[in-house]
N, C-alpha and C. Protein backbone atom coordinates (compact mmCIF):
# COMPACT_ATOMS: atom_id res chain seq x y z
N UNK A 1 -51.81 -130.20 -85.63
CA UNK A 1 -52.78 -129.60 -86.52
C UNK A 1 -53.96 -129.07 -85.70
N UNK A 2 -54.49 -127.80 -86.23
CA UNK A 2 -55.40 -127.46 -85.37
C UNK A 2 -56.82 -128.42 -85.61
N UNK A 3 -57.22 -128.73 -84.67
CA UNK A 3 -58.47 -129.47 -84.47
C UNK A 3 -59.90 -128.32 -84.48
N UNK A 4 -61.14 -129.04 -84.39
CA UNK A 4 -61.88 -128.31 -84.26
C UNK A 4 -62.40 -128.87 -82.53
N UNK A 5 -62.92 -127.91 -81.99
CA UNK A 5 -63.35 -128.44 -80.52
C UNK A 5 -64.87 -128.30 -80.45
N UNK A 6 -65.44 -129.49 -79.83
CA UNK A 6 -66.20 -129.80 -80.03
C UNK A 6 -67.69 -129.06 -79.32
N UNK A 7 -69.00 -129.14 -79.48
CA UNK A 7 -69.77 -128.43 -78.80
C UNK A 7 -70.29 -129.14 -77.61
N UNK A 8 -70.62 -128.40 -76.35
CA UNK A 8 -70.91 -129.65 -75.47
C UNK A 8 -71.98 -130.59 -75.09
N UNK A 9 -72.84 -130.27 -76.56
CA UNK A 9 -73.98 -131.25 -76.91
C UNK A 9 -73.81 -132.87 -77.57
N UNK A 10 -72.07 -132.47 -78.14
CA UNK A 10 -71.79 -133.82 -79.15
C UNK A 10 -71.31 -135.11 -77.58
N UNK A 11 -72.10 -135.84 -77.51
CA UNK A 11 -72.08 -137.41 -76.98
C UNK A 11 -71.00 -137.94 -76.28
N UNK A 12 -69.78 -137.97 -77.13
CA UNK A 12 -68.14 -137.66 -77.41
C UNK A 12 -68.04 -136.81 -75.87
N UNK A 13 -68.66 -135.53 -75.29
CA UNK A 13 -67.79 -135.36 -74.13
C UNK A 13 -68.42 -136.19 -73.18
N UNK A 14 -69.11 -136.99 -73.50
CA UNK A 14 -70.00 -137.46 -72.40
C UNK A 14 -69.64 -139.28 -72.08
N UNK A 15 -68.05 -139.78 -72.80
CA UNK A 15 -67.70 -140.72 -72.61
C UNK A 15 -66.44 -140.95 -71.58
N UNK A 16 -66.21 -141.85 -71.25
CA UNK A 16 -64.92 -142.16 -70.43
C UNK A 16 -64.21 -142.65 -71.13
N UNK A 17 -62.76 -141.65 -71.17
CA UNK A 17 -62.15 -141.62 -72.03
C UNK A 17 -61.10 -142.49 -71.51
N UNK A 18 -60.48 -143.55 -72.96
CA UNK A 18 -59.31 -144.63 -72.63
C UNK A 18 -58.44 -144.61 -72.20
N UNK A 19 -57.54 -145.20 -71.74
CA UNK A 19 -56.24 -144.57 -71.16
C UNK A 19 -55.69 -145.11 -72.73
N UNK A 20 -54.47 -143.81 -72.59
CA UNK A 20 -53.75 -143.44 -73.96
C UNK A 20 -52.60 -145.12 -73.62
N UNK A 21 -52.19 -145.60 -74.67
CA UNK A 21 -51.32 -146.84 -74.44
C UNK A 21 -49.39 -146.35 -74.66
N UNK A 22 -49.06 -146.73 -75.45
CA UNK A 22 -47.73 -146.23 -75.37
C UNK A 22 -47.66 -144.76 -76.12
N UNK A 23 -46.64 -144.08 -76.02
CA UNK A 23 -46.42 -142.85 -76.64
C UNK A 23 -45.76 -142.91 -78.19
N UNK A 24 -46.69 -143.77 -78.70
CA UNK A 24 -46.17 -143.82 -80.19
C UNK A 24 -46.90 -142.31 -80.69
N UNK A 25 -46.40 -142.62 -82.42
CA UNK A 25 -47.19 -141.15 -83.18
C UNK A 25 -48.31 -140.93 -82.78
N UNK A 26 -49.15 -142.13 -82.91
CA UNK A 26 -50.63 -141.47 -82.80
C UNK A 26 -50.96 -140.13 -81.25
N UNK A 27 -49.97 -140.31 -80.37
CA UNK A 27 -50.20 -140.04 -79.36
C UNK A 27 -49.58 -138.83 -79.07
N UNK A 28 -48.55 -138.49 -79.92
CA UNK A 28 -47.45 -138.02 -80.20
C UNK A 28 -48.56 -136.25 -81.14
N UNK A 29 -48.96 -136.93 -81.87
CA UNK A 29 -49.85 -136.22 -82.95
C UNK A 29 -50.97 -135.32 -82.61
N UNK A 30 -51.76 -136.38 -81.43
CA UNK A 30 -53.03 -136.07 -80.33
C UNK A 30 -52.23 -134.70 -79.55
N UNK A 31 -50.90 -134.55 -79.33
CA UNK A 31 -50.35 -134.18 -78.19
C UNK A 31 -50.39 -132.46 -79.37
N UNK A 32 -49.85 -132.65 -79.96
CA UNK A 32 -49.22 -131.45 -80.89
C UNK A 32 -50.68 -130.76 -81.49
N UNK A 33 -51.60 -131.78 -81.68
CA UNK A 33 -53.52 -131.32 -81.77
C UNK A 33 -53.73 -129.96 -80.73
N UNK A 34 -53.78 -131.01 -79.70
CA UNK A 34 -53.96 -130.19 -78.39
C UNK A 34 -53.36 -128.77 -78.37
N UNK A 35 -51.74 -128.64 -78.39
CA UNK A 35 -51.18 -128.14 -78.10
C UNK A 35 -51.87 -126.68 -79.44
N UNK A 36 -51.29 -126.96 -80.61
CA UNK A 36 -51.93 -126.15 -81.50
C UNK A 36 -53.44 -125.54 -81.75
N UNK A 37 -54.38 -126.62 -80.90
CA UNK A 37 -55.68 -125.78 -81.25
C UNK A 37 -55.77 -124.98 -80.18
N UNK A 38 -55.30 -125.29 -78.91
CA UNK A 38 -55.75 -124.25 -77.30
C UNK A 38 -54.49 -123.21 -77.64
N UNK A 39 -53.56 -122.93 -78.58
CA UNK A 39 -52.65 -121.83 -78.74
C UNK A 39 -53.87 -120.62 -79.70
N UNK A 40 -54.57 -121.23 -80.44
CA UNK A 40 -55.20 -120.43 -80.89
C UNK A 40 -56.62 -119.84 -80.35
N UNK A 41 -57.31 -120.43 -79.12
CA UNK A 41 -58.47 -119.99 -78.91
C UNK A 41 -58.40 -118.52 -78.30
N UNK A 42 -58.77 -117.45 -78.65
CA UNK A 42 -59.01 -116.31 -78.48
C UNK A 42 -60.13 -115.58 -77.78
N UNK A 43 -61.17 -116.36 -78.19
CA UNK A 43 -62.65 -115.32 -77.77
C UNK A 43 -63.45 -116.65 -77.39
N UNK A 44 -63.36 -117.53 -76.67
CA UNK A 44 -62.59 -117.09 -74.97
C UNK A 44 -61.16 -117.34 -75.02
N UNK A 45 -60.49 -117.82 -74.56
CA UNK A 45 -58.89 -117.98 -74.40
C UNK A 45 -59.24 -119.29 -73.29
N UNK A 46 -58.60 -120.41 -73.94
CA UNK A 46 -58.61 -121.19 -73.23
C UNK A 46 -57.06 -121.48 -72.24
N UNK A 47 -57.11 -121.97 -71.18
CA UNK A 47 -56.63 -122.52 -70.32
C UNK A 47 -55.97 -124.17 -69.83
N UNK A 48 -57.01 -124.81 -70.99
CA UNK A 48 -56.79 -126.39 -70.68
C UNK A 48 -57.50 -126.73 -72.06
N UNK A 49 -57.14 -127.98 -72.53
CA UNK A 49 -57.83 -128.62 -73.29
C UNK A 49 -57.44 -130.24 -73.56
N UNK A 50 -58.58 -130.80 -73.62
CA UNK A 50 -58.45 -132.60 -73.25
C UNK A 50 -59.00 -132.92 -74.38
N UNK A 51 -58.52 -134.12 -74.96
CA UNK A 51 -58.90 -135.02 -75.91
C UNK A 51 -59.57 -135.11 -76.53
N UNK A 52 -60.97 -135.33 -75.26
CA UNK A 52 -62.43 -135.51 -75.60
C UNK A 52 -62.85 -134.45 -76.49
N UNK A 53 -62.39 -133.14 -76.09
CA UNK A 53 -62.76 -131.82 -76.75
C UNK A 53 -62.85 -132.06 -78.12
N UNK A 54 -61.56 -132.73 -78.71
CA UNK A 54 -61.21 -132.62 -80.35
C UNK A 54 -61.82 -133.95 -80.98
N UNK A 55 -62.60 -134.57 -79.75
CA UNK A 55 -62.94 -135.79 -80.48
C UNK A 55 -62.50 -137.36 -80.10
N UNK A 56 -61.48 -137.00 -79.38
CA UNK A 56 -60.24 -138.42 -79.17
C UNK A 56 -60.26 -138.86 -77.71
N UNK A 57 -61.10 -139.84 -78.20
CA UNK A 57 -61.10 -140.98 -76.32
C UNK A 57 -60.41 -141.65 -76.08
N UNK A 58 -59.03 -141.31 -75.29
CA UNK A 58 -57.99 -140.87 -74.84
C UNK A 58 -57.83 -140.21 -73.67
N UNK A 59 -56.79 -140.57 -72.59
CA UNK A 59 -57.00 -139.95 -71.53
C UNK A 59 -55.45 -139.04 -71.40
N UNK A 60 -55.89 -137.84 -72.06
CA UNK A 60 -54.85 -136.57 -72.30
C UNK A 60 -55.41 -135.51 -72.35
N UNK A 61 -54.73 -134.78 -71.77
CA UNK A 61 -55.21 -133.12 -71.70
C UNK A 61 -53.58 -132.44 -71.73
N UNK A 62 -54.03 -131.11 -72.30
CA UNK A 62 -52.73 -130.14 -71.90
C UNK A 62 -53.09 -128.87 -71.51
N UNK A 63 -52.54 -128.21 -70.25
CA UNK A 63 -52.60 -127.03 -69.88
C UNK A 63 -51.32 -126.34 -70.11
N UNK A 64 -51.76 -125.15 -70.28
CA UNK A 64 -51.12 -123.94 -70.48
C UNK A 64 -51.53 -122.75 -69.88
N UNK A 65 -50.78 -122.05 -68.57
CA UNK A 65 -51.23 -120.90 -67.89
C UNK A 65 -50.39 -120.42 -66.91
N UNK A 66 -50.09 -119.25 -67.51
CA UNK A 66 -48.91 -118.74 -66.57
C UNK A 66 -47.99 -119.66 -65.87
N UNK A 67 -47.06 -119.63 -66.82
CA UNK A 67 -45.92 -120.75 -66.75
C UNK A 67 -46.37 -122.11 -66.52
N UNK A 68 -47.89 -122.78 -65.87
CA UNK A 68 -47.65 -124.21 -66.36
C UNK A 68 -47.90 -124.74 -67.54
N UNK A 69 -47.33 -125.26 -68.16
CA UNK A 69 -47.72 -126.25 -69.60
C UNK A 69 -47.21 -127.56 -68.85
N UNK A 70 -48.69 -127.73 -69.47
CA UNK A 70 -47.97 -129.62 -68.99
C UNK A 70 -49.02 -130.61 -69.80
N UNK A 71 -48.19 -131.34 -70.44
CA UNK A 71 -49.21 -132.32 -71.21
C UNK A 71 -49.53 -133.55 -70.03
N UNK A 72 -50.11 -134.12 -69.93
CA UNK A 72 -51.24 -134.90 -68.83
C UNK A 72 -51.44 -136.35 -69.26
N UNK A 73 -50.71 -137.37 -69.22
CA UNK A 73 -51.91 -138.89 -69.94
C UNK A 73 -51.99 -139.34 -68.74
N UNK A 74 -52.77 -140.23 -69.04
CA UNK A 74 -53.12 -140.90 -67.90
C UNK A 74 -53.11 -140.69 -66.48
N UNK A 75 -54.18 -139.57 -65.94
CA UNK A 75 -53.50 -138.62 -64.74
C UNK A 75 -54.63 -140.00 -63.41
N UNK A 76 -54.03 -139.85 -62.31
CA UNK A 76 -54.75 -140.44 -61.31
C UNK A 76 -54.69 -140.15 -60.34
N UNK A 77 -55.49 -139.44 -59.52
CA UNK A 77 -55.99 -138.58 -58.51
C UNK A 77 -54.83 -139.38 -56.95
N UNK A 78 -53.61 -138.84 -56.68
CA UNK A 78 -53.83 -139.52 -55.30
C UNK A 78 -53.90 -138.87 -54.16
N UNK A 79 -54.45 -137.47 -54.23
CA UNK A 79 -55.04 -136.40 -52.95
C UNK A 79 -55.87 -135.37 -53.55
N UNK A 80 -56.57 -135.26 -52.92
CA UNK A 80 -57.37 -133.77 -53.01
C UNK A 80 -57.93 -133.48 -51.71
N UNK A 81 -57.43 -132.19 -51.76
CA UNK A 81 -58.01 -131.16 -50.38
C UNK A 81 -58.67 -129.74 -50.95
N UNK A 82 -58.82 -129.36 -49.59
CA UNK A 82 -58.72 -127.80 -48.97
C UNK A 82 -58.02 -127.34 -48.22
N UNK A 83 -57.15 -126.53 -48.46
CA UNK A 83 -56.52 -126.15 -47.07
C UNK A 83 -56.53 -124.94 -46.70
N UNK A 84 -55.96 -124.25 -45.82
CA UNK A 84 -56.57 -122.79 -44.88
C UNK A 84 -55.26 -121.85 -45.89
N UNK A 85 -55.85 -120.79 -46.65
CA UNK A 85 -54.78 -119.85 -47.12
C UNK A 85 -55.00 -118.56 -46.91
N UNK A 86 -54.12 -118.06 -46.02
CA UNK A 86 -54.78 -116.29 -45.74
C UNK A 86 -55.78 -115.92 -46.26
N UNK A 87 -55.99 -116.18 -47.46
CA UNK A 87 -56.87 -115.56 -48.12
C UNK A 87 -58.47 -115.73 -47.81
N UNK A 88 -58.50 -117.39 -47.21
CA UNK A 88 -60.23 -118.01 -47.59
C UNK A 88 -59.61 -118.61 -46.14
N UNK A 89 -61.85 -118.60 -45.62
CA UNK A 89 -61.43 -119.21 -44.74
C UNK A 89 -61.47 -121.13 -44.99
N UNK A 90 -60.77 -121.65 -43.73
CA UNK A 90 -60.26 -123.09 -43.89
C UNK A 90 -61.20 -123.91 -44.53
N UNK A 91 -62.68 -123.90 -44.02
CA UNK A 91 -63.65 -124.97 -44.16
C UNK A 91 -64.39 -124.53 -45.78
N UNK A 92 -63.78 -123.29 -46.60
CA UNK A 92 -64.31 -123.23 -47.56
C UNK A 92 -63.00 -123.61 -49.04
N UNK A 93 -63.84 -123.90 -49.90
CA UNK A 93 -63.22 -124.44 -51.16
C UNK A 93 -62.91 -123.41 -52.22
N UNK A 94 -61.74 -123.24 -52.79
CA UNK A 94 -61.87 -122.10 -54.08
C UNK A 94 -63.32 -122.54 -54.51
N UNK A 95 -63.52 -120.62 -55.00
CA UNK A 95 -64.80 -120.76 -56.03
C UNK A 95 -64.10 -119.73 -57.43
N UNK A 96 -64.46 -119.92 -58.32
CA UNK A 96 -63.95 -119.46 -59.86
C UNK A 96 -65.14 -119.50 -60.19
N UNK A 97 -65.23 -118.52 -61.46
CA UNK A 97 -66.12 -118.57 -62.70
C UNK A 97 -65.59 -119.45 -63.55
N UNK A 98 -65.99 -120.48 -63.48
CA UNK A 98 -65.36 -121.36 -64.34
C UNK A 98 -66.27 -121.83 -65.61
N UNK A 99 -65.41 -121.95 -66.70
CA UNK A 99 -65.79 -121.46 -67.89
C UNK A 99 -65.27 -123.01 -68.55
N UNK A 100 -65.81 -123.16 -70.17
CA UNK A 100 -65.09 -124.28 -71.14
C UNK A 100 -65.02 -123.88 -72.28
N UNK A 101 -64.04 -124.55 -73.25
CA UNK A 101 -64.21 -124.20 -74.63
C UNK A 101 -65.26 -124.75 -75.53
N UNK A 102 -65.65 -126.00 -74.79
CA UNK A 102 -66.65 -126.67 -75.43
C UNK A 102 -68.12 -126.32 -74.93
N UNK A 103 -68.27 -125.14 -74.24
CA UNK A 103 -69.57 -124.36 -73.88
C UNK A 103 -69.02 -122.81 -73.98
N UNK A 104 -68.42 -122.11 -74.61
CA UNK A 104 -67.85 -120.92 -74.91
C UNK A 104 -68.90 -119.62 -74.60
N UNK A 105 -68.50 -118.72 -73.82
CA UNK A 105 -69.40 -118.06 -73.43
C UNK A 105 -69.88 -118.07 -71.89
N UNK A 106 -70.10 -119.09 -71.58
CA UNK A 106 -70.90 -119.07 -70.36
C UNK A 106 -69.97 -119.44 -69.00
N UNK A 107 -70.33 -119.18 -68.05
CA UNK A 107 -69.33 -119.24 -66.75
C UNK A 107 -70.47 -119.61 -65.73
N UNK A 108 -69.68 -120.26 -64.33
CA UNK A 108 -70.57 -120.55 -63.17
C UNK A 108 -69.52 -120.72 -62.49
N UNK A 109 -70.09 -119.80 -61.24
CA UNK A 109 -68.83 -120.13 -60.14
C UNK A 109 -69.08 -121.52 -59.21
N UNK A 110 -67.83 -122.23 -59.49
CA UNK A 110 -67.52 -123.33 -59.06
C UNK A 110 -66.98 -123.67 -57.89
N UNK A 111 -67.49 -124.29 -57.38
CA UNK A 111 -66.44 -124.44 -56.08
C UNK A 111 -65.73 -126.16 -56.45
N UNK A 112 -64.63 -125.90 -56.22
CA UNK A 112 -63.08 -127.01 -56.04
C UNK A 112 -62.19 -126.71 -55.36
N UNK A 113 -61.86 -128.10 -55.12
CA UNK A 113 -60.55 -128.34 -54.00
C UNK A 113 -59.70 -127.45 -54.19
N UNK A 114 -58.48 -126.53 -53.27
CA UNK A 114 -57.01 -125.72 -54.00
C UNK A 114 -56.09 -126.56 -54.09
N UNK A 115 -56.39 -127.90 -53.75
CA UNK A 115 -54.88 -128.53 -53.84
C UNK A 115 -55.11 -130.42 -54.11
N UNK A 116 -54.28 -130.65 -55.40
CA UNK A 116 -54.46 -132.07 -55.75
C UNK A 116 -53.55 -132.48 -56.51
N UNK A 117 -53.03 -133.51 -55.84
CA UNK A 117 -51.88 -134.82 -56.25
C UNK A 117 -52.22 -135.59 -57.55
N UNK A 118 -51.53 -135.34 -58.50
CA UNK A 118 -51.62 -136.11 -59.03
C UNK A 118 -50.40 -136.96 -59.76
N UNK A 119 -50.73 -138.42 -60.09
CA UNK A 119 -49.89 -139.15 -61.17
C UNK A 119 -49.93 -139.26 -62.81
N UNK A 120 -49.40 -138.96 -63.49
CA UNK A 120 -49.61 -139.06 -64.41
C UNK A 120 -48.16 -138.95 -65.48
N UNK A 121 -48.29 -139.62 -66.56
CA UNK A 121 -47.17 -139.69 -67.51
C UNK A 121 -46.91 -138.30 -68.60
N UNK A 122 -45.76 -137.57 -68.66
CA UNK A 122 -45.11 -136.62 -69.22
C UNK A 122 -45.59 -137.05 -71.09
N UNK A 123 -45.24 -136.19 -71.59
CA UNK A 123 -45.26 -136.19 -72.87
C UNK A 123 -44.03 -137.37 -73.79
N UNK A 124 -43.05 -137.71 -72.56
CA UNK A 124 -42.19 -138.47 -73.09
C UNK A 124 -42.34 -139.92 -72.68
N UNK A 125 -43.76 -139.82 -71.92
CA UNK A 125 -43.49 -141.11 -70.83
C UNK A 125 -42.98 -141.58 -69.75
N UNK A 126 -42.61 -140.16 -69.19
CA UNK A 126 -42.01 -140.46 -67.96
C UNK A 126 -42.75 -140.52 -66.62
N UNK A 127 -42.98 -140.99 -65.80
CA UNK A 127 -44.35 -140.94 -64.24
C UNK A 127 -43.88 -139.83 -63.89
N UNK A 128 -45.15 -138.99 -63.35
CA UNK A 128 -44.42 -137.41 -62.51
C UNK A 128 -45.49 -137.58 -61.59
N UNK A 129 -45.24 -137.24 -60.63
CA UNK A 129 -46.18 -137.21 -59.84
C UNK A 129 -46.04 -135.73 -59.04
N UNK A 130 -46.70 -134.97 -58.78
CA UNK A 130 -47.18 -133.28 -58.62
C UNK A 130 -48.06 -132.94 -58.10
N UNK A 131 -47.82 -131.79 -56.84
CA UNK A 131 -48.98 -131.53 -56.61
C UNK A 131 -49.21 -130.22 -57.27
N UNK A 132 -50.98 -129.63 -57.41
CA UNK A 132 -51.01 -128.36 -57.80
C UNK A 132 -52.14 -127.59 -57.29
N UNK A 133 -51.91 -126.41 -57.27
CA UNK A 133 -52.17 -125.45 -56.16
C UNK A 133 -53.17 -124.37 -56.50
N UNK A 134 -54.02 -123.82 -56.07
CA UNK A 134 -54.86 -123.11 -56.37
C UNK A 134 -55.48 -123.52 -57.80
N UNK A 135 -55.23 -122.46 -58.78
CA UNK A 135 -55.95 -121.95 -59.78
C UNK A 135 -55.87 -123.24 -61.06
N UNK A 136 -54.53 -123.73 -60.25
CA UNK A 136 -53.28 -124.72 -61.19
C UNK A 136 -54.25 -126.14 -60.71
N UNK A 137 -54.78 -126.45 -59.72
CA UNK A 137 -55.63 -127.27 -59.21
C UNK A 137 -57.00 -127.21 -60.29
N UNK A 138 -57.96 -125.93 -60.23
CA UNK A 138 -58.86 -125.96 -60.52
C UNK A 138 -59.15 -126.58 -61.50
N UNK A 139 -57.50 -126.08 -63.03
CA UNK A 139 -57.33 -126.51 -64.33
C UNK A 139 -57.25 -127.77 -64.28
N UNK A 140 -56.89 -128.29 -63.35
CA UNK A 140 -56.46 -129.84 -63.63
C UNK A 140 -57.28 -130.75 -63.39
N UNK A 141 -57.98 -130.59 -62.24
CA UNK A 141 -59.73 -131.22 -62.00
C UNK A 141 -60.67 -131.04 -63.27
N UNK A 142 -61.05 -129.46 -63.76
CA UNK A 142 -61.84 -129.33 -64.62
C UNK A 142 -60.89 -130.39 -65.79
N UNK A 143 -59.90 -130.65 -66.14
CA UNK A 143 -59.65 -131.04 -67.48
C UNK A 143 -59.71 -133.12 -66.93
N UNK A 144 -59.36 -133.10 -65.81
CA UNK A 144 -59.91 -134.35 -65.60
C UNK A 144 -61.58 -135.01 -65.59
N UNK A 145 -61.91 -134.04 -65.16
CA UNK A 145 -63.27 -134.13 -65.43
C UNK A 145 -63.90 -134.89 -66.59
N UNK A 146 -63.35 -133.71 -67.75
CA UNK A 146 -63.17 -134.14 -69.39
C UNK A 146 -63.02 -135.86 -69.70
N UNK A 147 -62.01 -136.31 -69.00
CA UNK A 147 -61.59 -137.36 -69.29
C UNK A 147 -62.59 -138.72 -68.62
N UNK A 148 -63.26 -138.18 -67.35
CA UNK A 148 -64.30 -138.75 -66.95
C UNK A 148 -65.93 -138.56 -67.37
N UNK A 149 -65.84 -138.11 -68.61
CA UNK A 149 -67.32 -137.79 -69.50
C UNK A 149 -68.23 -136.57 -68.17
N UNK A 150 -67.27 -135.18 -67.84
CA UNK A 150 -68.50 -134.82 -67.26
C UNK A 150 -68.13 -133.39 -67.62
N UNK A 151 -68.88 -132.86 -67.57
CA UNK A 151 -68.37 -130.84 -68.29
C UNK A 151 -68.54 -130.84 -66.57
N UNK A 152 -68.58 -129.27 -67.01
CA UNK A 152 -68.64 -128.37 -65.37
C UNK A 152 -69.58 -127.67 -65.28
N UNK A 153 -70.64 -127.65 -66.67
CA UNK A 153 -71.99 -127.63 -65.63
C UNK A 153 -72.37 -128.72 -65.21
N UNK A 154 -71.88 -129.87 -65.27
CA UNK A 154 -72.90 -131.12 -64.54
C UNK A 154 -72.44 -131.09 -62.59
N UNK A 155 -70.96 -130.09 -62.37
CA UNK A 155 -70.67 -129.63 -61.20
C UNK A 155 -71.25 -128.75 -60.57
N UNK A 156 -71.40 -127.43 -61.88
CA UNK A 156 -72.63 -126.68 -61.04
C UNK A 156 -73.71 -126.68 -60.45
N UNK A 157 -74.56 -127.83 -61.08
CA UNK A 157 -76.03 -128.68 -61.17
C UNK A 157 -76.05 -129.26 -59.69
N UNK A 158 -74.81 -130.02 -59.33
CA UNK A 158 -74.85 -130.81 -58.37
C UNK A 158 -74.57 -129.38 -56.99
N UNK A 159 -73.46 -128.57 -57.29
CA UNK A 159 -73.75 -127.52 -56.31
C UNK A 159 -75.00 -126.50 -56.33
N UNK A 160 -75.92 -126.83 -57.08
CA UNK A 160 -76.93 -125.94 -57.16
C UNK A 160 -76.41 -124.48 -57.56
N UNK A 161 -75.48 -124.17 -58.25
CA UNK A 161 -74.95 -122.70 -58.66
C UNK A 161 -75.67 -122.00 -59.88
N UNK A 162 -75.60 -121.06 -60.25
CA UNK A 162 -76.46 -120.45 -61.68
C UNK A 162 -75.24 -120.14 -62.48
N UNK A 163 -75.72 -120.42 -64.06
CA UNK A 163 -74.89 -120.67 -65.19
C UNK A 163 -74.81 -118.97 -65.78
N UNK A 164 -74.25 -118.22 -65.95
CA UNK A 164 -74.27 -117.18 -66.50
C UNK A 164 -73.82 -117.08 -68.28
N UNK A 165 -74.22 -116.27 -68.97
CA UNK A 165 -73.54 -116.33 -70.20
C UNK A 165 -73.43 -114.79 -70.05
N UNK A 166 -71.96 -114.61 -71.26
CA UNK A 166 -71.42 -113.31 -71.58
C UNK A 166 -71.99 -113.28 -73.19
N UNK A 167 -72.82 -111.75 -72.85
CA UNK A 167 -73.20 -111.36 -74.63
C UNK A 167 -72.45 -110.13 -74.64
N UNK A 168 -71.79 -110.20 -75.81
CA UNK A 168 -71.30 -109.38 -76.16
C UNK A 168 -71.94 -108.03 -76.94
N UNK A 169 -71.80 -107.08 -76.96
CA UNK A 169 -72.81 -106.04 -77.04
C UNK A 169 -71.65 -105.16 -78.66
N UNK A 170 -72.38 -104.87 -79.48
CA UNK A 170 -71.96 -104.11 -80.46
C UNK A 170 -72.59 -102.97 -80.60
N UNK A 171 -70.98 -102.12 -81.45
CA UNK A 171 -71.82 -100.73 -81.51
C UNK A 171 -71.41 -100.61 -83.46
N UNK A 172 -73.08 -100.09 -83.40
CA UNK A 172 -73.72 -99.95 -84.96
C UNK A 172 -72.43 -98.76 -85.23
N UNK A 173 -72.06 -98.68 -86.09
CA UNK A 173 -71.02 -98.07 -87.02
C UNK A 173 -72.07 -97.15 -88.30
N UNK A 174 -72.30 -95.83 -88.40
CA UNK A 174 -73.32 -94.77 -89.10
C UNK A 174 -72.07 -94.09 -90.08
């Protein structure tokens, strides 16, 4: 069912969220939440969405983005790097405009790791353990984050970066 997601003033993102217990309905339900409200966000288009967002302290998120979908419980960090990719040099970290649904509108380029291990249980309960790479990294930190009560401006703050917002500009119709 689609949920409503929350604003990032409500308290709720600002908790540490439980670890989810077995994959009964309730969890089952949380999962299909997720899944159905981030299918519909449009203006912005979301990328990831965790628990906390809809309300539920719970440690679940699901991404969806160019081919990954992956529902997330209980994820636990066991690497994070940087590493040297043609592209950037070695000693620097992806940076993104990184954006949320629960602050809609506004972006700050972020700097995060491109690459992080993680553990965590499948939608069926199964342990997977994965690493993920670039952009697929960024999503998965920012949505862990979530689960550790912190948005991504409290990342920007700490890198000293500036928060930008997008206004959208209309044209009067005569």
């Amino acid at each position: 069912m689609i949920q409503k997601i929350l604003n990032s003033k409500n308290p709720k993102l600002r908790m540490v969220s439980k670890p989810a217990g077995k994959i009964d309905k309730k969890v089952k339900d949380l999962i299909q939440d997720l899944k159905d409200t981030l299918k519909i966000q449009k203006d912005p288009e979301g990328v990831g969405l965790a628990a906390p967002q809809i309300g539920k302290n719970l440690r679940v998120f699901f991404v969806n983005h160019e081919g990954l979908a992956r529902i997330v419980i209980n994820p636990e960090i066991l690497a994070i790097k940087t590493v040297k990719t043609k592209k950037k040099k070695a000693d620097s970290d992806s940076t993104i405009m990184e954006g949320c649904l629960s602050l809609p509108h506004y972006y700050g380029p972020l700097k995060r790791a491109n690459r992080v291990k993680v553990k965590y249980l499948d939608e069926d309960g199964v342990e997977v353990v994965e690493e993920f790479k670039d952009f697929a990294a960024q999503i998965i930190l920012h949505e862990i984050d979530h689960l550790n009560g912190y948005l991504f401006v409290d990342r920007l703050i700490e890198q000293d970066q500036p928060l930008y917002v997008v206004i959208k500009s209309y044209r009067i119709l005569r």
